[in-house]
Protein backbone atom coordinates (compact mmCIF):
# COMPACT_ATOMS: atom_id res chain seq x y z
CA UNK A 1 11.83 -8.95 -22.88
CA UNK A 2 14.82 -7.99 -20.54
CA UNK A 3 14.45 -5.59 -17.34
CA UNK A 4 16.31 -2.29 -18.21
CA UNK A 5 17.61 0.25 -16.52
CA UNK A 6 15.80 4.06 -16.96
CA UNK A 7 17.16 5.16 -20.73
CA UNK A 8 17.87 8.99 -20.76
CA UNK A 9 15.42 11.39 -20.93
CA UNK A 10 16.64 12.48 -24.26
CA UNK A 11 16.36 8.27 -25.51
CA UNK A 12 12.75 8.42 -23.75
CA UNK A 13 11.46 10.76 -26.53
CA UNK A 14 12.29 9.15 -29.30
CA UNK A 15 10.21 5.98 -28.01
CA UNK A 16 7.44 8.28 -26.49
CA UNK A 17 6.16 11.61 -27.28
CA UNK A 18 6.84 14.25 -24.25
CA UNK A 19 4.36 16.71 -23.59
CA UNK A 20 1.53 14.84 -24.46
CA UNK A 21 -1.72 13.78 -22.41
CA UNK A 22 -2.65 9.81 -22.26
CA UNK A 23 -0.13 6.89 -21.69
CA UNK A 24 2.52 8.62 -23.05
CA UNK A 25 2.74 10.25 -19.33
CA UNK A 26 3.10 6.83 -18.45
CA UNK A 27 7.14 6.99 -19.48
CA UNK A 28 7.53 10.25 -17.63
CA UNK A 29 5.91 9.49 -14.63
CA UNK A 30 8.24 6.08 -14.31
CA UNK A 31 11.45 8.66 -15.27
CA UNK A 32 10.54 11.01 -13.03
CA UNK A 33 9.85 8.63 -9.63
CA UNK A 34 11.75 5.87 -10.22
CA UNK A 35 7.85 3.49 -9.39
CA UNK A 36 7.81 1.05 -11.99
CA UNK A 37 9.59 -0.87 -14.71
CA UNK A 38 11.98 -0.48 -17.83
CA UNK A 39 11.67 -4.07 -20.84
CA UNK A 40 13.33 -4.44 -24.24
CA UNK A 41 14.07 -7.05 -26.52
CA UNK A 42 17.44 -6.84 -26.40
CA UNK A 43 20.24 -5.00 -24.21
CA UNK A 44 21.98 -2.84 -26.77
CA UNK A 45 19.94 -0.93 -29.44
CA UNK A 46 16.67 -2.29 -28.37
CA UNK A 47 13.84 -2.57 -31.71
CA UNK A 48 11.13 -3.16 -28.95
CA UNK A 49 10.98 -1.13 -25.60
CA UNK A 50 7.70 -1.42 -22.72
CA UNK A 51 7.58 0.80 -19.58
CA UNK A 52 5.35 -0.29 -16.76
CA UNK A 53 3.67 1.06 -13.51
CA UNK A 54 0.57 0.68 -11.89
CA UNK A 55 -0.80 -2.43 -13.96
CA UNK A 56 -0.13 -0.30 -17.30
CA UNK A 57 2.34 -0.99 -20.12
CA UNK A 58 2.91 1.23 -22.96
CA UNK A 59 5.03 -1.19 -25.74
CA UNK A 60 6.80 0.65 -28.88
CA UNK A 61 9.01 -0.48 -31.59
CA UNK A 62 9.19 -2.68 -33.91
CA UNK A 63 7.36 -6.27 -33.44
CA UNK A 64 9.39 -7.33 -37.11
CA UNK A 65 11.36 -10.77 -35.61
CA UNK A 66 9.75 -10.48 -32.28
CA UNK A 67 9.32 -13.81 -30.65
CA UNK A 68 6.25 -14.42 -28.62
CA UNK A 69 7.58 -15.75 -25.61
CA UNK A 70 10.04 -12.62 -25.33
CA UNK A 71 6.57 -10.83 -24.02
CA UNK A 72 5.85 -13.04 -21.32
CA UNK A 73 6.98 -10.60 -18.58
CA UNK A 74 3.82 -8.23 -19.39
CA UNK A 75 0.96 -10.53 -18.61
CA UNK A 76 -1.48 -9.68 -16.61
CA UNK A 77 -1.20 -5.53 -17.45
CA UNK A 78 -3.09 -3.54 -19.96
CA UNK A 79 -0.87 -2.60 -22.75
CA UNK A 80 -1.19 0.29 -25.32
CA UNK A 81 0.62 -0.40 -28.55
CA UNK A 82 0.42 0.32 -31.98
CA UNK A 83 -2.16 -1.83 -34.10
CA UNK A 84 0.97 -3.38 -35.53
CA UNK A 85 1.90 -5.27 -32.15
CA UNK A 86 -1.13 -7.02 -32.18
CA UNK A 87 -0.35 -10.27 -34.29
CA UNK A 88 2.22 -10.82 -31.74
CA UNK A 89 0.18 -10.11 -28.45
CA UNK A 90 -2.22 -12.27 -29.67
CA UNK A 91 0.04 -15.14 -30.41
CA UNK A 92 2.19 -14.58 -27.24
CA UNK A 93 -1.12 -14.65 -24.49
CA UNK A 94 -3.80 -16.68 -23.77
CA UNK A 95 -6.69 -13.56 -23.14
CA UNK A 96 -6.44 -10.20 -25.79
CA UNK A 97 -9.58 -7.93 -24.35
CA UNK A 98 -9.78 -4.65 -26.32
CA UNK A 99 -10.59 -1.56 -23.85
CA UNK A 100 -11.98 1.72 -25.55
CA UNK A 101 -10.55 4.36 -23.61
CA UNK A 102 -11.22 8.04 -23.83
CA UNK A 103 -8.46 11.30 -23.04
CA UNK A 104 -9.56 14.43 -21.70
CA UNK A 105 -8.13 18.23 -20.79
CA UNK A 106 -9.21 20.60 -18.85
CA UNK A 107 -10.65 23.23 -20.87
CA UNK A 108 -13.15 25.24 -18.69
CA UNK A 109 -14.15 26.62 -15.55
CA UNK A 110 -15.52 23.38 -13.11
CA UNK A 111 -18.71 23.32 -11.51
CA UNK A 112 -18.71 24.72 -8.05
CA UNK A 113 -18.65 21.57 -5.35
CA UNK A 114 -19.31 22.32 -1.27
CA UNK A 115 -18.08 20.33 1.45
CA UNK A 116 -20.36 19.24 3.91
CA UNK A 117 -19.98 20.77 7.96
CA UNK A 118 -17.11 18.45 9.69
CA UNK A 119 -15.20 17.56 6.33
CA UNK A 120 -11.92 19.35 5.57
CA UNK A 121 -10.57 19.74 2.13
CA UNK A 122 -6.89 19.64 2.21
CA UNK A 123 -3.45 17.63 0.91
CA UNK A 124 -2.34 14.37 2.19
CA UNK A 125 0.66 13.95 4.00
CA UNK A 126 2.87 11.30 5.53
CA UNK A 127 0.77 11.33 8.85
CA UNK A 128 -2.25 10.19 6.81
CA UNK A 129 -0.70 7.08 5.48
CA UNK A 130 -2.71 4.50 7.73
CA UNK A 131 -5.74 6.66 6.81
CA UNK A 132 -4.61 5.75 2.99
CA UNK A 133 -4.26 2.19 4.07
CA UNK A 134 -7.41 2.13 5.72
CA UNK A 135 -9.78 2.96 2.69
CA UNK A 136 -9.19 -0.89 1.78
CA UNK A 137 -8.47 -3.25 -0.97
CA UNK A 138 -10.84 -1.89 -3.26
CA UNK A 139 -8.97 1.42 -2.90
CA UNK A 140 -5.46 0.17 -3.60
CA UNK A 141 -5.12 0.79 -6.92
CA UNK A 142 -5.27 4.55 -6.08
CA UNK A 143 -1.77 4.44 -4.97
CA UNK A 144 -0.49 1.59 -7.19
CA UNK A 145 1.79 4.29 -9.35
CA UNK A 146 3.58 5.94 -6.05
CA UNK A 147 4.31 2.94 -4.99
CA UNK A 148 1.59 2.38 -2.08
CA UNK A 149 -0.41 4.24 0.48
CA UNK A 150 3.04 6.22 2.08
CA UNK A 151 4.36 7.25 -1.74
CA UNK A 152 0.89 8.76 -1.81
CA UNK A 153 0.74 10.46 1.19
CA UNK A 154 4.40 11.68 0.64
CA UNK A 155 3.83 12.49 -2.86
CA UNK A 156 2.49 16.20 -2.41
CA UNK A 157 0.13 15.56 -5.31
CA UNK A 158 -3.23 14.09 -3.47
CA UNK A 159 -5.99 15.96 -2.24
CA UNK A 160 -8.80 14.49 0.27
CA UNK A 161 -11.82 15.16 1.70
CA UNK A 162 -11.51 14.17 5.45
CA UNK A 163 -13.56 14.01 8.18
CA UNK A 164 -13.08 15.01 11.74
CA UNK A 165 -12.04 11.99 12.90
CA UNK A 166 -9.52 11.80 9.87
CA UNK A 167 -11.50 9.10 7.58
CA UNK A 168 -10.61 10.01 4.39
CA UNK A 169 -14.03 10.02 1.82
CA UNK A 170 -12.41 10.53 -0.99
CA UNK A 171 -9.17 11.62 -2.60
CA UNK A 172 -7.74 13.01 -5.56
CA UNK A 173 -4.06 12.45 -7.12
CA UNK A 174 -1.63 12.39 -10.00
CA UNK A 175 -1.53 9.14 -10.97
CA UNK A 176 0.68 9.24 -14.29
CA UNK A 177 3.17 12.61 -13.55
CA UNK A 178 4.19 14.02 -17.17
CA UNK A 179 6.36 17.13 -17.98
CA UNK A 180 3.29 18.77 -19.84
CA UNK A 181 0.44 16.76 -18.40
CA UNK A 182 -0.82 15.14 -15.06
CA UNK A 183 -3.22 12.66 -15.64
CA UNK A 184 -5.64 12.63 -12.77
CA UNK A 185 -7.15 9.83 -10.47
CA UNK A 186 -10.23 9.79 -7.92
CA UNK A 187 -11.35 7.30 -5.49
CA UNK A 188 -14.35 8.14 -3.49
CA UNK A 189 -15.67 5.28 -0.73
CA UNK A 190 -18.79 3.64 -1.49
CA UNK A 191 -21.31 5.46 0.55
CA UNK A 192 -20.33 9.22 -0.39
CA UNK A 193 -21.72 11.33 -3.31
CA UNK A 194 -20.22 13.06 -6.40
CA UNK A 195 -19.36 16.52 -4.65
CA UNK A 196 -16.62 15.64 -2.60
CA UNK A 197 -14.97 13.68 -5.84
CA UNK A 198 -15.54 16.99 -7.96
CA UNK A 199 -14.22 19.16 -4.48
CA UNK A 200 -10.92 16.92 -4.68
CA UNK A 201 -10.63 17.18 -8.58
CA UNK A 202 -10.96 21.07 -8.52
CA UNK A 203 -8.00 20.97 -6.04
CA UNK A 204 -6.06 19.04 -7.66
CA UNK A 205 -6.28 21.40 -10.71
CA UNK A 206 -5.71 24.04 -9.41
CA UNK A 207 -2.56 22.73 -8.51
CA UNK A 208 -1.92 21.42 -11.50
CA UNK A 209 -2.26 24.39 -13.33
CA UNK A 210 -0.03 26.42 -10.86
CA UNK A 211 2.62 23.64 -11.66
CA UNK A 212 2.59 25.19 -15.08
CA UNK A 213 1.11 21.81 -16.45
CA UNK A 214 -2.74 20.57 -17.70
CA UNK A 215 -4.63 17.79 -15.96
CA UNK A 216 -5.54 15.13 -18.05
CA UNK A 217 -8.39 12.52 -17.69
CA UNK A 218 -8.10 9.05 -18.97
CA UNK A 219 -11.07 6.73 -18.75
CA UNK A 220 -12.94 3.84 -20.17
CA UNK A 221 -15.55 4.72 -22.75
CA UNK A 222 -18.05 2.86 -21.06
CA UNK A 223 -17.81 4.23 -17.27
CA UNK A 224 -20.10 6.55 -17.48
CA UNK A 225 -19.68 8.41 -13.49
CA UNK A 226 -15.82 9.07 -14.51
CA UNK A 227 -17.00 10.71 -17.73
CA UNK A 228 -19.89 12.62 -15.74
CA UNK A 229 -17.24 13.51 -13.16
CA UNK A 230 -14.69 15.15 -16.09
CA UNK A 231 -17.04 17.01 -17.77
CA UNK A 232 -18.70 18.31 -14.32
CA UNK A 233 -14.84 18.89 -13.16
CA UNK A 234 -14.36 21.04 -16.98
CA UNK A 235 -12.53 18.44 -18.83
CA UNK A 236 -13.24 18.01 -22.24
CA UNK A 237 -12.50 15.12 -24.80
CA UNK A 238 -9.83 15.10 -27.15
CA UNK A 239 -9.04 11.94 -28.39
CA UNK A 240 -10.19 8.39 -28.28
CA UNK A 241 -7.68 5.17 -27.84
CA UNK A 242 -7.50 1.45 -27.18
CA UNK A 243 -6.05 -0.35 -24.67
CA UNK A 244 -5.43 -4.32 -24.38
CA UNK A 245 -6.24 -6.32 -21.31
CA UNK A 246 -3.66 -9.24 -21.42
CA UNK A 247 -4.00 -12.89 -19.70
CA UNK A 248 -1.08 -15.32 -19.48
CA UNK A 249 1.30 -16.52 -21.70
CA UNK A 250 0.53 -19.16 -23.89
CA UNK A 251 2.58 -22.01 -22.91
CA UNK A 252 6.08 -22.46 -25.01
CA UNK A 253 4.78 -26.23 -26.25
CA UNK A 254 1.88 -24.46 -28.12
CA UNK A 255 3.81 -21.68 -29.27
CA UNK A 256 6.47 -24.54 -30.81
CA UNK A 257 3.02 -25.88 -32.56
């Protein structure tokens, strides 16, 4: 695969649906920002194209003719791609780990949440960047798709819980930004409980919603707090997908073999 530059929004639908919750945000969001990364097989009148951001790939096209090695620049990502792609992931890496993930919308009215005395409930902004920064590498991924802890900040689409002495406890953002949906990511630190998660998620939504969009909920099938958290937030399921976890490429004597 070649590096690309952003097709045209009218192009981007005919290689992923618009308006549609899951990874097809994923296109959108990378439109939309300019954070992340454009692949196809070929320059002109591409058969296969991949978008990127954030340690996600969506792939679509046609794998008919598609030489392994042209997929070496997505190692290391999880990839969504039709069931058709898979002969030639699996010949072009050395790890193919299926993921069951699960979609959600919200479709009802979200538990009520309270904030504790000394924590304020409000957007990040640029001055909280270092505060971003400071939650730590375990936290990084939360700003992987704006591009790091000041495209967060900056981004107008985070909500935190702080505390007086501006720690942040646990925040709420966009992470995939899609014309119709906004699929929604929270990181809370270690030592704080479910409310202030659910008290960022309900803000969130609600701006969301005023944005004239739906927030969507992607998660693995098997993390069970994320799925408490959506349903508790008034997300509801409604669809199930799967997701590939992909290791190196195989090396280009084995793939002559």
């Amino acid at each position: 695969m070649i590096e690309v530059s952003p097709p045209d929004a009218r192009v981007l639908a005919r290689w992923f649906p618009t308006h549609s919750p899951g990874p097809a945000t994923i296109g959108e969001h990378v439109l939309a920002t300019g954070i992340g990364r454009w692949w196809a097989d070929q320059p002109l009148r591409p058969r296969t194209v991949a978008v990127a951001c954030a340690g996600h790939v969506v792939l679509r096209g046609s794998p008919e003719d598609l030489a392994p090695g042209l997929l070496a620049p997505l190692a290391d990502n999880r990839v969504e791609a039709p069931a058709r792609f898979l002969p030639a992931l699996g010949a072009a890496f050395d790890r193919l780990t299926p993921w069951e993930r699960m979609v959600w919308t919200l479709q009802t009215t979200p538990q009520r949440a309270t904030v504790p005395h000394g924590v304020t409930l409000r957007h990040l902004e640029p001055a909280d960047t270092e505060a971003v920064h400071a939650l730590g590498p375990d936290a990084s991924w939360i700003s992987e798709s704006w591009g790091g802890p000041l495209g967060l900040a900056a981004s107008g689409h985070a909500w935190a819980a702080v505390h007086r002495a501006d720690r942040i406890l646990a925040v709420a953002c966009t992470y995939f930004r899609g014309t119709g949906y906004e699929d929604v990511a929270v990181y809370t630190v270690p030592d704080r409980r479910h409310h202030l998660a659910l008290a960022c998620v309900t803000a969130l939504c609600a701006d969301i919603t005023a944005r004239g969009r739906t927030p969507s909920w992607n998660c693995s099938h098997h993390n069970r707090a994320s799925r408490l958290l959506a349903w508790h937030a008034g997300f509801r399921l409604v669809r199930e997908y799967v997701h590939y976890a992909i290791g190196s490429p195989v090396a280009h004597d084995r793939l002559n073999a």
